[in-house]
PDB file of N, CA and C in Angstrom:
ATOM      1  N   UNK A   1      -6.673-182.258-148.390  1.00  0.00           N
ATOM      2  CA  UNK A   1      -6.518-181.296-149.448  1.00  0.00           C
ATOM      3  C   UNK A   1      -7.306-180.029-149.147  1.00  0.00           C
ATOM      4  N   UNK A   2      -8.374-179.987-148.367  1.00  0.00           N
ATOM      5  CA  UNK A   2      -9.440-178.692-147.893  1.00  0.00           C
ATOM      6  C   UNK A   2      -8.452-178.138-146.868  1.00  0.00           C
ATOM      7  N   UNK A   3      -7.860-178.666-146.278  1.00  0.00           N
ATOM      8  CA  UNK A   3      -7.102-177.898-145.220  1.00  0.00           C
ATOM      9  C   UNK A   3      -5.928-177.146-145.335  1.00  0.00           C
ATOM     10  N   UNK A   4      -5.317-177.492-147.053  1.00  0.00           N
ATOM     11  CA  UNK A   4      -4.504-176.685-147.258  1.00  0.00           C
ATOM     12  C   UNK A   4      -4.918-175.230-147.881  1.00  0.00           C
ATOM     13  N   UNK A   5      -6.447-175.622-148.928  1.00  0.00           N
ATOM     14  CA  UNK A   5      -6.565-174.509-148.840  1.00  0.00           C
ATOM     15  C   UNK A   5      -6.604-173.401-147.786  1.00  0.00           C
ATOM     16  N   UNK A   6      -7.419-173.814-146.751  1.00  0.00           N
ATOM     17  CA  UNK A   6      -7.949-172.787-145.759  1.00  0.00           C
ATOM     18  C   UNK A   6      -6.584-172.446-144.851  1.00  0.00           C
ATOM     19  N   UNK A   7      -5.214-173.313-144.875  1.00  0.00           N
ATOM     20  CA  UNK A   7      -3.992-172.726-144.197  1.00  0.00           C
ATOM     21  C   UNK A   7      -2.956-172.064-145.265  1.00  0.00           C
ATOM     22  N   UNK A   8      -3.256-172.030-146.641  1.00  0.00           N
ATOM     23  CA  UNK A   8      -2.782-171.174-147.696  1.00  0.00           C
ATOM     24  C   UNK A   8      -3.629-169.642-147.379  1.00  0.00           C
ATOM     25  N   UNK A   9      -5.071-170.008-147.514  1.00  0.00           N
ATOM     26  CA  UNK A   9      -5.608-169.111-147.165  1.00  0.00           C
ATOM     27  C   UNK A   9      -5.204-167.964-145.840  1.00  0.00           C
ATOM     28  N   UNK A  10      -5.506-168.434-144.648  1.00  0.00           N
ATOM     29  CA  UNK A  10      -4.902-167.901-143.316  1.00  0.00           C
ATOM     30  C   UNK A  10      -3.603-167.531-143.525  1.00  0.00           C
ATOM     31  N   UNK A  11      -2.584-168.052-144.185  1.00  0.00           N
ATOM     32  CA  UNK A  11      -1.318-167.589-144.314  1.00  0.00           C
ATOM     33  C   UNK A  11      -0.910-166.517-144.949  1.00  0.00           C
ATOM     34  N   UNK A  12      -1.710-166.329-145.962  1.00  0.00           N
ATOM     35  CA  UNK A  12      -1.909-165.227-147.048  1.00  0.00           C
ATOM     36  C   UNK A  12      -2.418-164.192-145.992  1.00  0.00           C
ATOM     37  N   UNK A  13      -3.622-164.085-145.407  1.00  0.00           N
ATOM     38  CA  UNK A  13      -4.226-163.158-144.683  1.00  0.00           C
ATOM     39  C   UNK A  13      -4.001-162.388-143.646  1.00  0.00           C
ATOM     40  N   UNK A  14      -2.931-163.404-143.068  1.00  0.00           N
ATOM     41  CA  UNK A  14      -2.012-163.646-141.682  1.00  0.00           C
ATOM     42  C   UNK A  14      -1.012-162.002-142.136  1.00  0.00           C
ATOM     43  N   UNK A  15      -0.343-162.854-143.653  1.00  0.00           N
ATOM     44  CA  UNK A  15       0.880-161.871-144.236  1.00  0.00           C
ATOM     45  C   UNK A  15       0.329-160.210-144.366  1.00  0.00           C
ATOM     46  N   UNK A  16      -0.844-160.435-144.886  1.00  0.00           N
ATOM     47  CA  UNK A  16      -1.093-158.875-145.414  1.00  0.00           C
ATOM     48  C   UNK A  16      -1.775-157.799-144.332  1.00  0.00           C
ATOM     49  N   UNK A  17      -2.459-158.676-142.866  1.00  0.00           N
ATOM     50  CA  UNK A  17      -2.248-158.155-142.280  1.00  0.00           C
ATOM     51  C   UNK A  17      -1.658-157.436-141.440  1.00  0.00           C
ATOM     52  N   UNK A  18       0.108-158.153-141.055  1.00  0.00           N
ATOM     53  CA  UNK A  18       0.982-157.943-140.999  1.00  0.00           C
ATOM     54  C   UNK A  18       1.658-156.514-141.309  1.00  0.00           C
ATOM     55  N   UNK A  19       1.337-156.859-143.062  1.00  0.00           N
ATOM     56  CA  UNK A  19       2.157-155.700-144.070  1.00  0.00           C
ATOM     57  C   UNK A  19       1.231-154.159-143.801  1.00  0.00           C
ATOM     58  N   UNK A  20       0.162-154.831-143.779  1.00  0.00           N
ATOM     59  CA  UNK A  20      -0.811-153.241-143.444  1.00  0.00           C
ATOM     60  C   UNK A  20      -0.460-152.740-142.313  1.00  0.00           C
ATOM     61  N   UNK A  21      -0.681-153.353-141.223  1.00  0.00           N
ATOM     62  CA  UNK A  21      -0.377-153.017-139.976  1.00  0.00           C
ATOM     63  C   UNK A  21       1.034-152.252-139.947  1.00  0.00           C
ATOM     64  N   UNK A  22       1.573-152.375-140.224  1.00  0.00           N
ATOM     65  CA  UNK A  22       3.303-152.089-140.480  1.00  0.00           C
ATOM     66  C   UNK A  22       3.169-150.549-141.446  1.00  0.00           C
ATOM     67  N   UNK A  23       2.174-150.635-142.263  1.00  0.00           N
ATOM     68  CA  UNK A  23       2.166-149.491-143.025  1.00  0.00           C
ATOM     69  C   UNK A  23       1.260-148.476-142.007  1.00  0.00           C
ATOM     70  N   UNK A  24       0.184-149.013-142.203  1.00  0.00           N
ATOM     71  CA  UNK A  24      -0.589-147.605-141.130  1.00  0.00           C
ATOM     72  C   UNK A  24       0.086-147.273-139.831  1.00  0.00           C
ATOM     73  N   UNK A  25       0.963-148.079-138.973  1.00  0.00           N
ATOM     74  CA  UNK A  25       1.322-148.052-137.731  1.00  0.00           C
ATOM     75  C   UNK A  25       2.344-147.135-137.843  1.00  0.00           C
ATOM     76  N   UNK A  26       3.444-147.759-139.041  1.00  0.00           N
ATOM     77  CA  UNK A  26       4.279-146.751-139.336  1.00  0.00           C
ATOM     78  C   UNK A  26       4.756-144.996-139.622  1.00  0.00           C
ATOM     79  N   UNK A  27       3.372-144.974-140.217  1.00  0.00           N
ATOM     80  CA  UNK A  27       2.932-143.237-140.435  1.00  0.00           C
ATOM     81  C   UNK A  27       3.241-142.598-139.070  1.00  0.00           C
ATOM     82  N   UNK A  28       3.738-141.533-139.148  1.00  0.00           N
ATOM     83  CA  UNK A  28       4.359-140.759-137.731  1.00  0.00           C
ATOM     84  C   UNK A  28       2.907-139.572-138.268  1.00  0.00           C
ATOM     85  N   UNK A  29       1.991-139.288-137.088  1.00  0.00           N
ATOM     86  CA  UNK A  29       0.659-138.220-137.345  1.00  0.00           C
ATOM     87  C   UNK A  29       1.083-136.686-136.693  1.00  0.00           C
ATOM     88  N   UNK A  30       1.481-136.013-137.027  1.00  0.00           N
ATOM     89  CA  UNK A  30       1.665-134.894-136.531  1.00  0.00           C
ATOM     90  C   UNK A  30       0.283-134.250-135.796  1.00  0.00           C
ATOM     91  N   UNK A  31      -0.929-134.428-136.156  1.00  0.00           N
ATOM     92  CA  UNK A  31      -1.923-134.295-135.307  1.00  0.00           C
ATOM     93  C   UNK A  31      -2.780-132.934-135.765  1.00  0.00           C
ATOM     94  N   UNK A  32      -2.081-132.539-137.184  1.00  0.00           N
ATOM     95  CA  UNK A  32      -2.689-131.398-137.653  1.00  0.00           C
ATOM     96  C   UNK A  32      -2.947-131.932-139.374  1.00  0.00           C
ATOM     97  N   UNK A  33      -4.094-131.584-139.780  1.00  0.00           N
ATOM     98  CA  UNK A  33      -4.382-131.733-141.023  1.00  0.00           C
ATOM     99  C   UNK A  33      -3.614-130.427-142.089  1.00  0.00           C
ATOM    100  N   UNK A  34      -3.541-131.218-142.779  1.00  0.00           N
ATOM    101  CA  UNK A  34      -2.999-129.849-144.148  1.00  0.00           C
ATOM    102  C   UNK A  34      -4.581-128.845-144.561  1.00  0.00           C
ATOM    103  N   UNK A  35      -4.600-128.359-144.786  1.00  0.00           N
ATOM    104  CA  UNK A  35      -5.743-127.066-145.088  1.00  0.00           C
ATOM    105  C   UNK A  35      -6.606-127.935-145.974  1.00  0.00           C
ATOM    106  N   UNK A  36      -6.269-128.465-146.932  1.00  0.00           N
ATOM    107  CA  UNK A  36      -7.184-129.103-148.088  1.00  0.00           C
ATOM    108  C   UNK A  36      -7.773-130.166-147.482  1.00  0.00           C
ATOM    109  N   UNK A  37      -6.936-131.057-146.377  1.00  0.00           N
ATOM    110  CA  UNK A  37      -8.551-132.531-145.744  1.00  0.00           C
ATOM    111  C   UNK A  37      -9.633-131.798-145.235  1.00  0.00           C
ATOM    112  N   UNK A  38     -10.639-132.456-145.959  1.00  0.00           N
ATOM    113  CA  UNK A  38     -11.990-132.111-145.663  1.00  0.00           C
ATOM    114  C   UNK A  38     -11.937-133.014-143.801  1.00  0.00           C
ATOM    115  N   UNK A  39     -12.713-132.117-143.389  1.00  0.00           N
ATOM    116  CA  UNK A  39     -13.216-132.527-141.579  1.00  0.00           C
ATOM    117  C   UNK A  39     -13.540-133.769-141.422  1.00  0.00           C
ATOM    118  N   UNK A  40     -14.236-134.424-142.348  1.00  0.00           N
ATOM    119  CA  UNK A  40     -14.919-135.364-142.367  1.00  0.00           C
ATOM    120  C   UNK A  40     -14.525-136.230-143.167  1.00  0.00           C
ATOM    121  N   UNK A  41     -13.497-136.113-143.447  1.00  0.00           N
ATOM    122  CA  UNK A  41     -12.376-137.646-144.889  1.00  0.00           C
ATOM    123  C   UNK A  41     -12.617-139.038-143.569  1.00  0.00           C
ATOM    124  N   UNK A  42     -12.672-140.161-143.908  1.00  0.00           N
ATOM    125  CA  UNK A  42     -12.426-140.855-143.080  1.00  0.00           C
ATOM    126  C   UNK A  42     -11.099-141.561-142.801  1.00  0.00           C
ATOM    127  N   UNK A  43     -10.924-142.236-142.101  1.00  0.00           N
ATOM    128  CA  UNK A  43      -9.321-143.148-141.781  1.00  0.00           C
ATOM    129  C   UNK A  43      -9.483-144.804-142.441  1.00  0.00           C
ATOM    130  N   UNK A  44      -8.937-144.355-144.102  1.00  0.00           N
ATOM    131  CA  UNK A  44      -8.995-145.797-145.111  1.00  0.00           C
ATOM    132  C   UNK A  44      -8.581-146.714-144.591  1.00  0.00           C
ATOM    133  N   UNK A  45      -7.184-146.299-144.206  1.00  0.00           N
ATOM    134  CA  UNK A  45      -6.054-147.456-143.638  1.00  0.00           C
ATOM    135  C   UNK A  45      -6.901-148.537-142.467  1.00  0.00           C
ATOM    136  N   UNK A  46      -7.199-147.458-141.335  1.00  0.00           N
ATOM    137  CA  UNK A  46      -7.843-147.993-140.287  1.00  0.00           C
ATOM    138  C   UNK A  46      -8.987-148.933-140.819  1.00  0.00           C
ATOM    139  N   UNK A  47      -9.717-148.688-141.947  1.00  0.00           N
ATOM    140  CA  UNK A  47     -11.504-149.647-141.771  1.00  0.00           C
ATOM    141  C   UNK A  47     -10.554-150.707-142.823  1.00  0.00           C
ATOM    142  N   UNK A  48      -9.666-150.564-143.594  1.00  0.00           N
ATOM    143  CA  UNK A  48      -9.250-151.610-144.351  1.00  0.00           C
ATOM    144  C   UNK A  48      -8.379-152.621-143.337  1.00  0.00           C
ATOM    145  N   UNK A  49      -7.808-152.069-142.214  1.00  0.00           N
ATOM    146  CA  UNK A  49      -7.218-153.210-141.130  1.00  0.00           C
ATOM    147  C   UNK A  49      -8.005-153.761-140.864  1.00  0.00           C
ATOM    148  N   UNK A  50      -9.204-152.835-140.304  1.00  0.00           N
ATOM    149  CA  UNK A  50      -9.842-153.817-139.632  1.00  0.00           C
ATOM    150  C   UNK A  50     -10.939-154.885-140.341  1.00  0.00           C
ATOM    151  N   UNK A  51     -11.105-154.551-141.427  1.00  0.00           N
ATOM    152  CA  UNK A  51     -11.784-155.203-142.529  1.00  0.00           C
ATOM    153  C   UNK A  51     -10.950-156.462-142.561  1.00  0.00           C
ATOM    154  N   UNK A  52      -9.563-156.629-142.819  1.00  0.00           N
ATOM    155  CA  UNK A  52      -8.459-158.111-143.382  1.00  0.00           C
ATOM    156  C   UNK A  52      -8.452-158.716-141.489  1.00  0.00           C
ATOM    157  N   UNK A  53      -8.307-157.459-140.663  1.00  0.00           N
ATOM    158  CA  UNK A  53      -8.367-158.701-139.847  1.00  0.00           C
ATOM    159  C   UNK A  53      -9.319-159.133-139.138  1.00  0.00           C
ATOM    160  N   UNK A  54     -10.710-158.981-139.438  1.00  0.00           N
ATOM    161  CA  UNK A  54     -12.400-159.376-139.208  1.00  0.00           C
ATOM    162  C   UNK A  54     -11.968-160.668-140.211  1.00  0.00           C
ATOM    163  N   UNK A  55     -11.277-160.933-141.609  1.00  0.00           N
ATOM    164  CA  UNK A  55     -11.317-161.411-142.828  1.00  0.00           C
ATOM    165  C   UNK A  55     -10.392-163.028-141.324  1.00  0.00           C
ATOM    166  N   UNK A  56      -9.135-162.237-141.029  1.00  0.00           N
ATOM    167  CA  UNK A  56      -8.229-163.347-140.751  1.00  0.00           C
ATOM    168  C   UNK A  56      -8.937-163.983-139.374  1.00  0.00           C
ATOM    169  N   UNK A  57      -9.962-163.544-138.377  1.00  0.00           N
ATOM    170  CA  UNK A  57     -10.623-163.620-137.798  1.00  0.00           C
ATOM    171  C   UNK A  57     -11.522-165.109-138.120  1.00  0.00           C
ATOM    172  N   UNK A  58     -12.476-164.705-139.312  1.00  0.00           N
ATOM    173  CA  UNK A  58     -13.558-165.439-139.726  1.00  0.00           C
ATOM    174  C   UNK A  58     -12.447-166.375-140.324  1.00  0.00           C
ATOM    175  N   UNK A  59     -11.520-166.838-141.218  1.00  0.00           N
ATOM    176  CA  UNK A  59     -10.634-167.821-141.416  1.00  0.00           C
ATOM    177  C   UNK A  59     -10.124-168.762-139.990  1.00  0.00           C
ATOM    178  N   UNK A  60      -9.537-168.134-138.983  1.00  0.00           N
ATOM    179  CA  UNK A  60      -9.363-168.936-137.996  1.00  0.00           C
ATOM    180  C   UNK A  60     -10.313-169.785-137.313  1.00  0.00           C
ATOM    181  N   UNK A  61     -11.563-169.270-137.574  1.00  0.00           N
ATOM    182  CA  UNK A  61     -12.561-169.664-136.563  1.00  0.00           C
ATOM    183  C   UNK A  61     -12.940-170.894-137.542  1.00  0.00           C
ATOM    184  N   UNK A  62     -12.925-171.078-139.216  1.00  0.00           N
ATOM    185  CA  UNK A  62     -13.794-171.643-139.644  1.00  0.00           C
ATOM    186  C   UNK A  62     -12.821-172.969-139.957  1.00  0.00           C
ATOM    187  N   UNK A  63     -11.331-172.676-139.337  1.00  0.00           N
ATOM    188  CA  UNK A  63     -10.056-173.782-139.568  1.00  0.00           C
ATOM    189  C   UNK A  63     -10.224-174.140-138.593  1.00  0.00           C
ATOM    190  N   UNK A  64     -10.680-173.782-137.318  1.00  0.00           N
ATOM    191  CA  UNK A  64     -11.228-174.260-136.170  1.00  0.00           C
ATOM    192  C   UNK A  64     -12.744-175.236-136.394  1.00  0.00           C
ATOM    193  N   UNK A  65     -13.525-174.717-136.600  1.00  0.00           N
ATOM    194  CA  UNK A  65     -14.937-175.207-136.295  1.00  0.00           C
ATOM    195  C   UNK A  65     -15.569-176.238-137.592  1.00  0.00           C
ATOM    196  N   UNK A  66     -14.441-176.173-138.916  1.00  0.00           N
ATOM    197  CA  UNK A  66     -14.562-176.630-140.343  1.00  0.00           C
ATOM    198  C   UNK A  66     -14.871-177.625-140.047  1.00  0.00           C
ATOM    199  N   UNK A  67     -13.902-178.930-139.585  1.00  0.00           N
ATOM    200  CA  UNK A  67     -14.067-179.970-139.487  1.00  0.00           C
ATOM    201  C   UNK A  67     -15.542-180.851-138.738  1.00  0.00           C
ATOM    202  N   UNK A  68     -15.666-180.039-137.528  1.00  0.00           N
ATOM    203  CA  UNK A  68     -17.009-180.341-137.003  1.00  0.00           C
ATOM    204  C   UNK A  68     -18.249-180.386-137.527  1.00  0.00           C
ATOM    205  N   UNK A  69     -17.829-178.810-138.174  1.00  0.00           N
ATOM    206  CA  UNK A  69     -19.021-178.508-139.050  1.00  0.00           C
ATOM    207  C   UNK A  69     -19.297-179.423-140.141  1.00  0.00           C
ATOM    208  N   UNK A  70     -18.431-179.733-140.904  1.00  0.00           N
ATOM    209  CA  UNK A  70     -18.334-180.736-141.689  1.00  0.00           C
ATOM    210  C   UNK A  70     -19.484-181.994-141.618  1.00  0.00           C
ATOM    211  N   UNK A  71     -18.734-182.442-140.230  1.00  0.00           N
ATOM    212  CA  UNK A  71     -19.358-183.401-139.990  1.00  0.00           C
ATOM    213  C   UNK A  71     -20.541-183.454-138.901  1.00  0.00           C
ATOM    214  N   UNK A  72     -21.061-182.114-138.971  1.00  0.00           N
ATOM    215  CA  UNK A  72     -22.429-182.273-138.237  1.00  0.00           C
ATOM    216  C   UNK A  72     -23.342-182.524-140.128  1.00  0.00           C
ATOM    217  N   UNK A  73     -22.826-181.580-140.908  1.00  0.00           N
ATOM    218  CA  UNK A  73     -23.618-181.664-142.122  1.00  0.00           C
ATOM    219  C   UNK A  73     -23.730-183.245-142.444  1.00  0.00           C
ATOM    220  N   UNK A  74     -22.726-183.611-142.699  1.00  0.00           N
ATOM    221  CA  UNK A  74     -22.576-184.647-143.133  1.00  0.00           C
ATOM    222  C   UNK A  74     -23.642-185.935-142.616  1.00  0.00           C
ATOM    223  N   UNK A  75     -23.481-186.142-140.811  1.00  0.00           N
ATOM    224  CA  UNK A  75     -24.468-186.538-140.025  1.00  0.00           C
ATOM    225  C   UNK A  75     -25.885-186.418-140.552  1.00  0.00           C
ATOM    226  N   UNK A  76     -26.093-184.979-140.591  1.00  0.00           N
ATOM    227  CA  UNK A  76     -27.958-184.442-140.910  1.00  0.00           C
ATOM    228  C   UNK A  76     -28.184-184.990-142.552  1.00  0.00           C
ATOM    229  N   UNK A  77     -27.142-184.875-143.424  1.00  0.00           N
ATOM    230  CA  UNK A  77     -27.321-185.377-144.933  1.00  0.00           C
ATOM    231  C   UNK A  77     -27.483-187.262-144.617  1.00  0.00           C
ATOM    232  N   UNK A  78     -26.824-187.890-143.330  1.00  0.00           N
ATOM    233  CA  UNK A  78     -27.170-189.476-143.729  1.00  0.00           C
ATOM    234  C   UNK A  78     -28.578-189.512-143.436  1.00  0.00           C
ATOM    235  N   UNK A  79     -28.404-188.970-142.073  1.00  0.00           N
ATOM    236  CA  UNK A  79     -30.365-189.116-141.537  1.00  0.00           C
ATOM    237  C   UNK A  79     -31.303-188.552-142.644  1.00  0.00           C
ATOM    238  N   UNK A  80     -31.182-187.326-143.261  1.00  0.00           N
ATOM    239  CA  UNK A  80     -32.222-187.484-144.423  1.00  0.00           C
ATOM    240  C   UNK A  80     -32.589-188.461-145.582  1.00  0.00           C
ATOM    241  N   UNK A  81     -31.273-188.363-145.803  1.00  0.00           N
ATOM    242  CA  UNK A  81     -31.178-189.368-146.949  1.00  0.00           C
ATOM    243  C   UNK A  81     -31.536-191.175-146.883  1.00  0.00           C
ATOM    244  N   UNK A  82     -31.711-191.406-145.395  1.00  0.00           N
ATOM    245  CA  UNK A  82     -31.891-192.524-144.481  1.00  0.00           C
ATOM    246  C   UNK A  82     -33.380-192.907-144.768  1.00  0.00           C
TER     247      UNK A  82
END
């Protein structure tokens, strides 16, 4: 039942990275600002990609390493409790 969350999870994360990617990639940049962007606006799109996929990143690794981890805790909780 933990594993569906965390592959509901990844799947969800999987999707919207996807959908972003598709949106920022999509923009055609002519390479000139309109008069009104300030010099210094930053690129939203860009730190929010890379923000969901740092996000879908840390999900894979922890659907990877969960189970182990699991059971290293689990291990160190008998020996104390021993």
């Amino acid at each position: 039942m933990k594993k569906l969350g965390i592959r509901s999870m990844m799947l969800f994360l999987s999707i919207a990275a996807t959908l972003l990617a598709g949106a920022v990639g999509g923009k055609a940049h002519s390479g000139r600002r309109p008069a009104k962007d300030h010099p210094e606006r930053g690129d939203v799109p860009g730190w929010v990609m890379i923000t969901l996929m740092s996000a879908v990143l840390v999900a894979a690794l922890l659907a990877l390493a969960g189970p182990a981890l699991e059971a290293m805790f689990n291990q160190a909780m008998d020996k104390v409790g021993s």
